[in-house]
Every structure is written in structure tokens, then in C-alpha cells.
Protein backbone atom coordinates (compact mmCIF):
# COMPACT_ATOMS: atom_id res chain seq x y z
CA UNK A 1 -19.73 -64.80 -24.80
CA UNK A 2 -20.54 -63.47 -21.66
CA UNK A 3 -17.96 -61.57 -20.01
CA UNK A 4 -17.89 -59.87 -17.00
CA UNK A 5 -14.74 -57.81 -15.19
CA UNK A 6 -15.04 -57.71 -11.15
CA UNK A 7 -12.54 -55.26 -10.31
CA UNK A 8 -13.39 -53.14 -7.15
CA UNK A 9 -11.92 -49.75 -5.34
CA UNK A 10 -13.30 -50.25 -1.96
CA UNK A 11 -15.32 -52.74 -0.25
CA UNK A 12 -15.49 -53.12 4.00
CA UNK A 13 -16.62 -56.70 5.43
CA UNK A 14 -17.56 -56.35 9.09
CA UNK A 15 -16.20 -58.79 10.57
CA UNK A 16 -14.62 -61.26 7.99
CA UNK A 17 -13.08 -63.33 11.56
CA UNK A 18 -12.62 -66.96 11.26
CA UNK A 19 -9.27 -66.33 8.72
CA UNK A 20 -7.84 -63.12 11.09
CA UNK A 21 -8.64 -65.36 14.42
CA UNK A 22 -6.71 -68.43 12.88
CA UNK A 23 -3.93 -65.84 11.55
CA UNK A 24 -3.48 -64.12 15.38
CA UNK A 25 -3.95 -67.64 16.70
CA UNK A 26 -0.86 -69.09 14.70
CA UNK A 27 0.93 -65.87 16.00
CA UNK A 28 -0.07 -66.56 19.62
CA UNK A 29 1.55 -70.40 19.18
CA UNK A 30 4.44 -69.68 17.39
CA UNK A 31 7.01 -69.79 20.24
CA UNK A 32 5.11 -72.49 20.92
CA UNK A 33 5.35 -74.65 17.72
CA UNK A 34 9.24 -73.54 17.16
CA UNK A 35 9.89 -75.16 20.00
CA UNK A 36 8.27 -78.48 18.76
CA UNK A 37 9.28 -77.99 15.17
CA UNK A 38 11.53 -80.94 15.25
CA UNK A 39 8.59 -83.42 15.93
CA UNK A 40 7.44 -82.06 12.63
CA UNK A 41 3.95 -84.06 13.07
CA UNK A 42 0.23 -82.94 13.11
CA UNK A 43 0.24 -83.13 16.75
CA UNK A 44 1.48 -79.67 16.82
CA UNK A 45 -1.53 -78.65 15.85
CA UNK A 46 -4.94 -79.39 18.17
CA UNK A 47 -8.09 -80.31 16.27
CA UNK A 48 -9.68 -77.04 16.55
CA UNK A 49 -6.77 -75.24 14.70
CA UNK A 50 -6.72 -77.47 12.10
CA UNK A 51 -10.04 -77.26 11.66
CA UNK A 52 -9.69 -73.29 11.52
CA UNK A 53 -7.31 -73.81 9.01
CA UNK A 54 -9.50 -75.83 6.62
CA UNK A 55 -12.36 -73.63 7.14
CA UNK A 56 -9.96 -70.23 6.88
CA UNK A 57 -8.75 -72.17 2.75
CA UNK A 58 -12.16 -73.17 2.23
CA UNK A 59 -13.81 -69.59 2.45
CA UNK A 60 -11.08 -68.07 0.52
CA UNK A 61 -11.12 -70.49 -2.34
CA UNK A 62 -14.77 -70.50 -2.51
CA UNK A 63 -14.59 -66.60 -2.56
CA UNK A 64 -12.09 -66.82 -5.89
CA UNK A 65 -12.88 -69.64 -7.50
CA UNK A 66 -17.42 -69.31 -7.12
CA UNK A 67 -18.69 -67.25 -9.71
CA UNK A 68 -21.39 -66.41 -6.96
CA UNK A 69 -18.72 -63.77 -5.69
CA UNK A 70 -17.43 -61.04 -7.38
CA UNK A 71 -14.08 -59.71 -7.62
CA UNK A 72 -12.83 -56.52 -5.55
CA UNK A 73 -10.81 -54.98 -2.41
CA UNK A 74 -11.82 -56.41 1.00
CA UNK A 75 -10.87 -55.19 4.13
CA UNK A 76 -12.06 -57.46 6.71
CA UNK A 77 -12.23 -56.59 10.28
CA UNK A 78 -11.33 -58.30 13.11
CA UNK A 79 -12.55 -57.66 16.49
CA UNK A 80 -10.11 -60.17 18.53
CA UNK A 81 -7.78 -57.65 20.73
CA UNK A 82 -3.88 -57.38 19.01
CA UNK A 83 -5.14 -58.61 15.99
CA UNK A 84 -5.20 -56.19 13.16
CA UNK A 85 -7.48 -55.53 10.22
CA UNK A 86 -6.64 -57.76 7.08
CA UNK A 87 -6.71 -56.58 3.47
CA UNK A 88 -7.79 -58.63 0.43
CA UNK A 89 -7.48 -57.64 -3.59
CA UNK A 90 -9.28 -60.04 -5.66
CA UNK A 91 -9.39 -60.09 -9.05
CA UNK A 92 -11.58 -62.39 -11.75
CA UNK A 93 -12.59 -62.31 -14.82
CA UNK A 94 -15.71 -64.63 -15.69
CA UNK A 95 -15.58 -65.64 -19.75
CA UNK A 96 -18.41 -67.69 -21.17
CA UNK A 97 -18.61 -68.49 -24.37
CA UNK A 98 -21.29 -70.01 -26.86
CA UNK A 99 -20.48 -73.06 -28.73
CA UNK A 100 -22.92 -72.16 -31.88
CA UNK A 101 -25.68 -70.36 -32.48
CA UNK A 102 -26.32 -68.52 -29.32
CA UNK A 103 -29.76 -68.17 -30.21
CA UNK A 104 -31.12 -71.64 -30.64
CA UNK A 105 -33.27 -73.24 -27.73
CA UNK A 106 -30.26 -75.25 -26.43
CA UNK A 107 -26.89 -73.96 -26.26
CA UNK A 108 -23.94 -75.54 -25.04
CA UNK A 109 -21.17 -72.83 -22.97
CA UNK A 110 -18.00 -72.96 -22.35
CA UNK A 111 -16.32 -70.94 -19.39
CA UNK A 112 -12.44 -70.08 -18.33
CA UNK A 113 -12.06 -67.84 -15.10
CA UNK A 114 -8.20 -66.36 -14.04
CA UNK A 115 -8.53 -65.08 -10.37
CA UNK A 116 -6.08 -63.81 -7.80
CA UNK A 117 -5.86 -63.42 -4.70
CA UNK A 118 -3.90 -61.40 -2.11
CA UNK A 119 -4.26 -61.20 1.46
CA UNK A 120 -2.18 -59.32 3.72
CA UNK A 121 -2.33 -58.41 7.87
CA UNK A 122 0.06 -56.68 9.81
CA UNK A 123 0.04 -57.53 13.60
CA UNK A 124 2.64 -55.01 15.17
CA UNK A 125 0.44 -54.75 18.20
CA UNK A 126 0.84 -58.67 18.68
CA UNK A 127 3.17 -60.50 20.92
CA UNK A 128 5.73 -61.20 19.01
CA UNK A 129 4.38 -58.45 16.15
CA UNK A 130 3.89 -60.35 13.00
CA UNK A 131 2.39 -59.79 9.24
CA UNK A 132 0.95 -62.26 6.71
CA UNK A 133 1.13 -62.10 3.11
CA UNK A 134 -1.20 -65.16 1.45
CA UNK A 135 -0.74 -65.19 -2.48
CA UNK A 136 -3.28 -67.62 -4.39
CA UNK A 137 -3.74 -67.88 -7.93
CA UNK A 138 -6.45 -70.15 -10.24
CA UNK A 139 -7.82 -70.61 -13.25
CA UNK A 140 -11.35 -72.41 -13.30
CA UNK A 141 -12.45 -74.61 -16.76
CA UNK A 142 -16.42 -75.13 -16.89
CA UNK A 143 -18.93 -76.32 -19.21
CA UNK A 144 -22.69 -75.92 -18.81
CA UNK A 145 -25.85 -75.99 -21.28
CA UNK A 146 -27.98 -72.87 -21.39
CA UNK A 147 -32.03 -74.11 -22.09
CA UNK A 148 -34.54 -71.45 -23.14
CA UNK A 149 -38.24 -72.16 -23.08
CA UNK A 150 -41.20 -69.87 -23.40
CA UNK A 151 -40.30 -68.01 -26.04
CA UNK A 152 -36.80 -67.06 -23.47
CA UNK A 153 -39.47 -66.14 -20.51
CA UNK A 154 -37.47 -69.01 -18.78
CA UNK A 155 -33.98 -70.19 -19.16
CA UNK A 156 -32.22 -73.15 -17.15
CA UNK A 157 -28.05 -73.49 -17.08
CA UNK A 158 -26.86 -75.77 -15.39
CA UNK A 159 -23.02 -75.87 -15.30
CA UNK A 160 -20.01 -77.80 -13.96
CA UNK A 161 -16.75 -76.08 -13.15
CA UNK A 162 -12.89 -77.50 -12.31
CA UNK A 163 -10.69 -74.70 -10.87
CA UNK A 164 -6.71 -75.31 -9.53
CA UNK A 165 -5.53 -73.12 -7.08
CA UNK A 166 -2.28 -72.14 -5.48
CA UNK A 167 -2.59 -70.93 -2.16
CA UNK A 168 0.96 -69.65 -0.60
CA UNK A 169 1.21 -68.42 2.96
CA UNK A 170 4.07 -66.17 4.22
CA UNK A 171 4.20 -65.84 7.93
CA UNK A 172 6.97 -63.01 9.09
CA UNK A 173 7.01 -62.84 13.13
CA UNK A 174 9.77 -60.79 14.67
CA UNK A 175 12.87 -62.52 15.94
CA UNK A 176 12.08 -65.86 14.00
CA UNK A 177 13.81 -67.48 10.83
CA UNK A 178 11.17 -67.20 8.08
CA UNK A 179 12.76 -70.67 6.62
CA UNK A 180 11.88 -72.34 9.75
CA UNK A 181 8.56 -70.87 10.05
CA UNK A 182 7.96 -72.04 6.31
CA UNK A 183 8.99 -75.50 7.50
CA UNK A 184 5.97 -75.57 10.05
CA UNK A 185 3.26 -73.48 8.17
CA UNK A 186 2.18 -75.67 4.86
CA UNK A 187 1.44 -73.98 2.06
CA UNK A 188 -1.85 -74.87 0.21
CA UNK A 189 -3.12 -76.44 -3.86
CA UNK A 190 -6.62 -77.27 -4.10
CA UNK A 191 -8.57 -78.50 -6.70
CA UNK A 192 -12.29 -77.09 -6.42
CA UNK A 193 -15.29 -78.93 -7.93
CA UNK A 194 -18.37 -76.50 -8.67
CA UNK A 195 -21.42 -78.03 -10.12
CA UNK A 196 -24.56 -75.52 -9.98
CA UNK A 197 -28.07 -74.81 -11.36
CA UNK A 198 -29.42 -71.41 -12.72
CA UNK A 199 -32.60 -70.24 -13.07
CA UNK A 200 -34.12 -67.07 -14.57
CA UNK A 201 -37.16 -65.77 -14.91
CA UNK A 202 -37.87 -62.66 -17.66
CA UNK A 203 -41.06 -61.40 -18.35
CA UNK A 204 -42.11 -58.23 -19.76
CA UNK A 205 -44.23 -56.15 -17.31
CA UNK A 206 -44.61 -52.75 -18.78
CA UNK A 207 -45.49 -51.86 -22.43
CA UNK A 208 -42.51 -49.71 -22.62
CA UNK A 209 -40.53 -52.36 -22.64
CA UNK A 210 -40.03 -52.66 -18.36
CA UNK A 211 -38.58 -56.42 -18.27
CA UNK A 212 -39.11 -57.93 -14.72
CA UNK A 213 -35.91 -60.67 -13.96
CA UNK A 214 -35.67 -62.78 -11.39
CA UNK A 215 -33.01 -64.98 -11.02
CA UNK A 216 -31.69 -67.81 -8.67
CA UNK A 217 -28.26 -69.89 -8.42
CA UNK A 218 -27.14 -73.03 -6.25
CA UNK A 219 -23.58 -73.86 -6.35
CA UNK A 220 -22.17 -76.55 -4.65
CA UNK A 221 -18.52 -76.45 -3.83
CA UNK A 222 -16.43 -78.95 -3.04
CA UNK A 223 -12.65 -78.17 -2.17
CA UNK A 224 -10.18 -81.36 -2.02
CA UNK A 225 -7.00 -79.52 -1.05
CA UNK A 226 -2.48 -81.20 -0.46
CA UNK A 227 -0.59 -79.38 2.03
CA UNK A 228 3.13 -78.51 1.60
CA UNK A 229 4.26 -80.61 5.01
CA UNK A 230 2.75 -83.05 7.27
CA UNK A 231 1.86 -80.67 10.14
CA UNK A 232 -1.79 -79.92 8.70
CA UNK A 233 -2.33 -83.68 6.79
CA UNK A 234 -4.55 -83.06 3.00
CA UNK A 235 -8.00 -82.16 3.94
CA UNK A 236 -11.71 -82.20 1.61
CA UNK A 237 -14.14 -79.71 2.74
CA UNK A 238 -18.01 -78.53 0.91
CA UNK A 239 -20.20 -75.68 0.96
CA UNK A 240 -23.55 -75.05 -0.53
CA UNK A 241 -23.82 -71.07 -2.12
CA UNK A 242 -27.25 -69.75 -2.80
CA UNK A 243 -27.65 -66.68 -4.90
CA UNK A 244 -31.06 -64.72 -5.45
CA UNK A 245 -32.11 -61.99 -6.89
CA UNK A 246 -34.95 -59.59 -8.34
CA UNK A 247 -34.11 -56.90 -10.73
CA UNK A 248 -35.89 -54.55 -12.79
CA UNK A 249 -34.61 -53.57 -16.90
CA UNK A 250 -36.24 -50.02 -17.66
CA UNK A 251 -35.21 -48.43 -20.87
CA UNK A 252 -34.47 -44.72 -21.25
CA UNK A 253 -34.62 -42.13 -23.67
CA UNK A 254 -31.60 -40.20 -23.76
CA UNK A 255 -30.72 -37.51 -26.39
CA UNK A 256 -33.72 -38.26 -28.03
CA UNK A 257 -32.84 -41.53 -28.69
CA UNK A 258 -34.97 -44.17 -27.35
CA UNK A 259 -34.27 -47.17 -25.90
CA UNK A 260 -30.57 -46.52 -26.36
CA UNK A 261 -29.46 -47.24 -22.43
CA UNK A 262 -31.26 -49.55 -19.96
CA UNK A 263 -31.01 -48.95 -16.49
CA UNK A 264 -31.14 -52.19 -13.94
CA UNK A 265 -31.72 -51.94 -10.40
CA UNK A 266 -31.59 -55.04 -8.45
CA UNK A 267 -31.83 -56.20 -4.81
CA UNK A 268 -30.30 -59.92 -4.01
CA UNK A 269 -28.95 -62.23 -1.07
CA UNK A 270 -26.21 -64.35 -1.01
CA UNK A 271 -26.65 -67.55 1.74
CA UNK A 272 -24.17 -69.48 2.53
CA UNK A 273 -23.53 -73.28 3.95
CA UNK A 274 -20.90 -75.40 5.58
CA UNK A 275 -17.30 -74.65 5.59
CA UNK A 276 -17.50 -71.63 3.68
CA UNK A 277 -20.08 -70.47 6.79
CA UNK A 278 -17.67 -71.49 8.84
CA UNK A 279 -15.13 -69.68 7.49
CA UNK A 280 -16.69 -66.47 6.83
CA UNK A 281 -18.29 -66.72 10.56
CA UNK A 282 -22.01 -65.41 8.55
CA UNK A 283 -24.83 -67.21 7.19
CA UNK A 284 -25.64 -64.36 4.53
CA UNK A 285 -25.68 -60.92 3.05
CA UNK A 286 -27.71 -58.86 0.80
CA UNK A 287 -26.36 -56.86 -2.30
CA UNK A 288 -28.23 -53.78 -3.88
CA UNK A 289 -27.70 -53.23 -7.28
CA UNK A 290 -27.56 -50.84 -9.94
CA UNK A 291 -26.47 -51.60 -13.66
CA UNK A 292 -26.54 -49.28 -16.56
CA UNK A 293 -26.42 -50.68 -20.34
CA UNK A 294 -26.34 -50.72 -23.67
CA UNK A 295 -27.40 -53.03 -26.17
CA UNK A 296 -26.62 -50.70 -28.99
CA UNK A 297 -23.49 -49.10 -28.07
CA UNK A 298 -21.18 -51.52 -30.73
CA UNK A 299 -23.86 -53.54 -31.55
CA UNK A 300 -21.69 -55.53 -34.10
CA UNK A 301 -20.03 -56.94 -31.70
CA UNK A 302 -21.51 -57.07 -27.93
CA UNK A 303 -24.74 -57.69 -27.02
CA UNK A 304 -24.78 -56.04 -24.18
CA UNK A 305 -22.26 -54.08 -22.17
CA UNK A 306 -22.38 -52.08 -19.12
CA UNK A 307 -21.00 -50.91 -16.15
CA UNK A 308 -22.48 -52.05 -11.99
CA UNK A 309 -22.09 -50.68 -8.72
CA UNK A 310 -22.84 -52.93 -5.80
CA UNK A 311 -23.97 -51.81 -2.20
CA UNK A 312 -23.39 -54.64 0.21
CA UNK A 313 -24.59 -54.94 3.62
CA UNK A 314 -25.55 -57.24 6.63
CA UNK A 315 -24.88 -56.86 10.32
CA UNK A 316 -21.45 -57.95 9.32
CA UNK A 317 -20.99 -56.66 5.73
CA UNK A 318 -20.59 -53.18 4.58
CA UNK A 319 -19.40 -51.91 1.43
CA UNK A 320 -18.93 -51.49 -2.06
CA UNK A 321 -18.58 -53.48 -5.21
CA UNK A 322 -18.15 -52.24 -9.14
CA UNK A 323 -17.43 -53.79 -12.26
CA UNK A 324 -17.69 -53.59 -15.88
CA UNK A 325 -19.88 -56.39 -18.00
CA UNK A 326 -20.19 -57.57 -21.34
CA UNK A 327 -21.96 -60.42 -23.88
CA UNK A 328 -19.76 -60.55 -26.91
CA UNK A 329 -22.19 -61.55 -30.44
């Protein structure tokens, strides 16, 4: 079973806009759309706003529900004037678990990843001030088939994953009834459909036991999401995620004891395609690694295990990222 924890303390986007934008946006209108509420049709909204708003759900329920992302605390910046910073906690786990012998050349997996999500933004500088509180929650089901060949120099997964999400949005703006703001503003439940292909690449490049990986994932995700009223009609939106990375396994003696802890340091990029581009407003970022190990520490029962720290940056992006990782025997 593979098993990995995303849990972060701090991590900055710069600037994470197309959400915040469509947020102040819907703050902006509001006088606007209460006084058209009765018409209660999808005319209140032009096509660019609604197109906001699918690519604003799209981007946040490819960031939860991909495994290409990792869990942790956003804060993403906005540089549109009266529209304040937005915070994000996101938490995963990613279980994957071996149906059999894990060590034959074929072995079929079997995945279940929990998220949540929480966004909030507090406008008081806006006209009327305003906050948002989004609340999502999913759990993802996936299968896959992991192929080793070369004595495990090369291994091929490719996997499929189904993940339901609830997505709920809670506008407050001051001086307005939040029931009749609820009655304009649907609320979200998507179904996301995640095939993807894996490739990695291990072979030994030291005689010390230096292991050189490089690794590469394409996920394709598809989100076909119902909205709570008919103001923003049921929408289907894709994006194509591309992962890759180059790391490097050295083992290290410590206390005399060799080959007891494995250090990993690793440089990858992250592209991104359609409406999760859209919705991010950023084609890509880059992630620097490091990872330290253990494949003896409880060896009766993991694998591996291990803790990360992430450094992530782009024009955009800054930040932070750490988690904890294990492969269960």
C-alpha cells in the first residue's frame, strides 16, 4: 500500500486570480443581481462570468481531487484593487493498495483518496464589503495496474480514478439576506473522471547504491458538474495535468549503520492544460524536492516511510509544501 499524507503549514501562490477575480466580480454585481433575482434565469449571468465560474470549480476540483497536487495551506494572491487575499487548507490522503503479491511483474492497485477543501476571502475593502467561505469535500475510488519490466528498471501504471465532490459556496455581503443571496449563487457536486499514465525510470548509477529516478505522469481530468439553481445551468469542463520529475536516492551511513536512511532530492514541473489553466491563470510551476527515508525503520510492516519538504516556485508560485509518506508490506 502506498500511502502518502499531504498536510502543509505554509504555502504562498502568487497570484492564484481567476477564482479571487470571479469572487470580487460576484461582489461587484450583487446589487445588481438582487435586483433581478426574481427572473431567477441564467441571463443574470453574461457568458464571461459563467465561464469564470466553470473555470474558478474546475481548478479547485482538479487541485483536490488530482493526485498530481498535493495537499497543504494556500494563500493565493490577488492583485485586482478591493479584492483581498484568499486562503485555502487542503487536505488528502492518497491510499493505494496491492491486490496480491506486490512483487510479481503485474500487479493490480486499488486506490481511495478523502480530500477537503476550504476556501475563505474577506473583502472589507469592497463595495459593499463581503467574505466567502467555499466548503468542498470528496472521496476519489481508482483502480490501476502497476507493470514492472527490466528487472523493475521500468515500471508502467496506468490508472483510472472516479471522485464525488461537494462544493458549497457561502457568500456574506453587508446589508444583504444571506437566504436570498443563496437563492442566486448555486452551490456545486461534480463527479470527476481521472484516467492517467505513469512512467518511471530507476536505474542504479553509483556502486554505492546511488539510484537515478525519473518519473513522468499525464492525467486527464474531466469534471461533469449539477448546480443547486438554474442561474449557472450544469456545465462539463477537461484539463490535461503533466507531472515530471528527476530525482536522485543516495544512501547514508548514519551511526555507523549503513544504508539505514536514504536521502532524495528531486527537481520537477507541473504543466497544466485547459480549464484548469484557465482557472489557475498559469501554464506551470516547478517543485524542488527533498525526501528523507527509511526502508528499515519497521521493516515488518512499511516498505518505505519518510518525511518531504517541497519548495515551489514560478513567476507566480512561491512557497512551501511538506508531508509525510509511506508503502505499507
Amino acid at each position: 500500500m502506498n500511502l502518502t499524507l499531504c498536510v502543509s503549514p505554509h504555502r504562498v501562490l502568487r497570484p492564484f486570480c481567476n477564482p479571487t477575480r470571479f469572487f470580487a466580480a460576484m461582489v461587484a454585481l450583487m446589487p445588481l443581481l438582487l435586483g433581478r433575482a426574481s427572473a431567477q434565469t441564467e441571463q443574470l449571468f453574461d457568458q464571461d462570468a459563467r465561464k469564470s465560474y466553470q473555470a474558478a470549480t474546475n481548478a479547485l476540483v482538479s487541485l483536490a481531487s488530482d493526485d498530481s497536487f498535493s495537499g497543504g495551506i494556500y494563500k493565493l494572491k490577488s492583485d485586482d484593487a478591493g479584492s483581498s487575499d484568499a486562503d485555502i487548507d487542503l487536505f488528502k490522503v492518497i491510499g493505494e493498495f496491492p491486490i496480491g503479491d506486490s512483487n510479481l511483474q503485474f500487479v493490480p492497485l486499488l486506490a481511495i483518496t478523502p480530500s477537503y477543501l476550504k476556501l475563505e476571502q474577506d473583502s472589507r475593502e469592497s463595495i459593499p464589503p463581503a467574505n466567502l467561505e467555499l466548503v468542498s469535500w470528496g472521496i476519489g475510488l481508482g483502480t490501476g495496474v502497476q507493470m514492472k519490466f527490466f528487472d523493475n528498471l521500468l515500471q508502467l501504471t496506468p490508472r483510472f480514478k472516479a471522485e464525488y465532490s461537494e462544493l458549497d459556496y457561502d457568500f456574506g455581503v453587508s446589508g444583504v439576506d444571506d437566504a436570498l443571496i443563496d437563492q442566486i449563487i448555486p452551490d456545486v457536486n461534480t463527479w470527476s473522471y481521472i484516467p492517467s499514465l505513469e512512467a518511471l525510470v530507476q536505474p542504479e548509477v553509483a556502486d554505492d547504491g546511488g539510484v537515478l529516478l525519473v518519473r513522468s505522469k499525464l492525467s486527464y481530468v474531466y469534471v461533469n458538474a449539477s448546480t443547486s439553481n438554474s442561474n449557472i445551468s450544469s456545465f462539463s469542463s477537461d484539463s490535461w495535468v503533466a507531472r515530471n520529475q528527476i530525482a536522485y536516492e543516495q544512501p547514508l551511513s548514519i551511526f555507523e549503520t549503513k544504508n539505514n536512511f536514504i536521502v532524495r532530492p528531486g527537481i520537477g514541473r507541473v504543466d497544466l492544460h485547459g480549464a484548469a489553466r484557465d482557472g489557475f491563470e498559469f501554464n506551470n510551476f516547478y517543485e524542488f524536492s527533498m525526501d528523507l527515508l527509511s526502508r528499515e525503520i519497521a521493516s515488518d510492516y512499511f516498505q518505505e516511510i519518510g518525511l518531504g519538504a517541497t519548495y515551489v516556485h514560478e513567476q507566480e508560485i512561491q512557497g512551501w509544501r511538506f508531508g509525510v509518506f509511506g508503502s505499507l508490506n
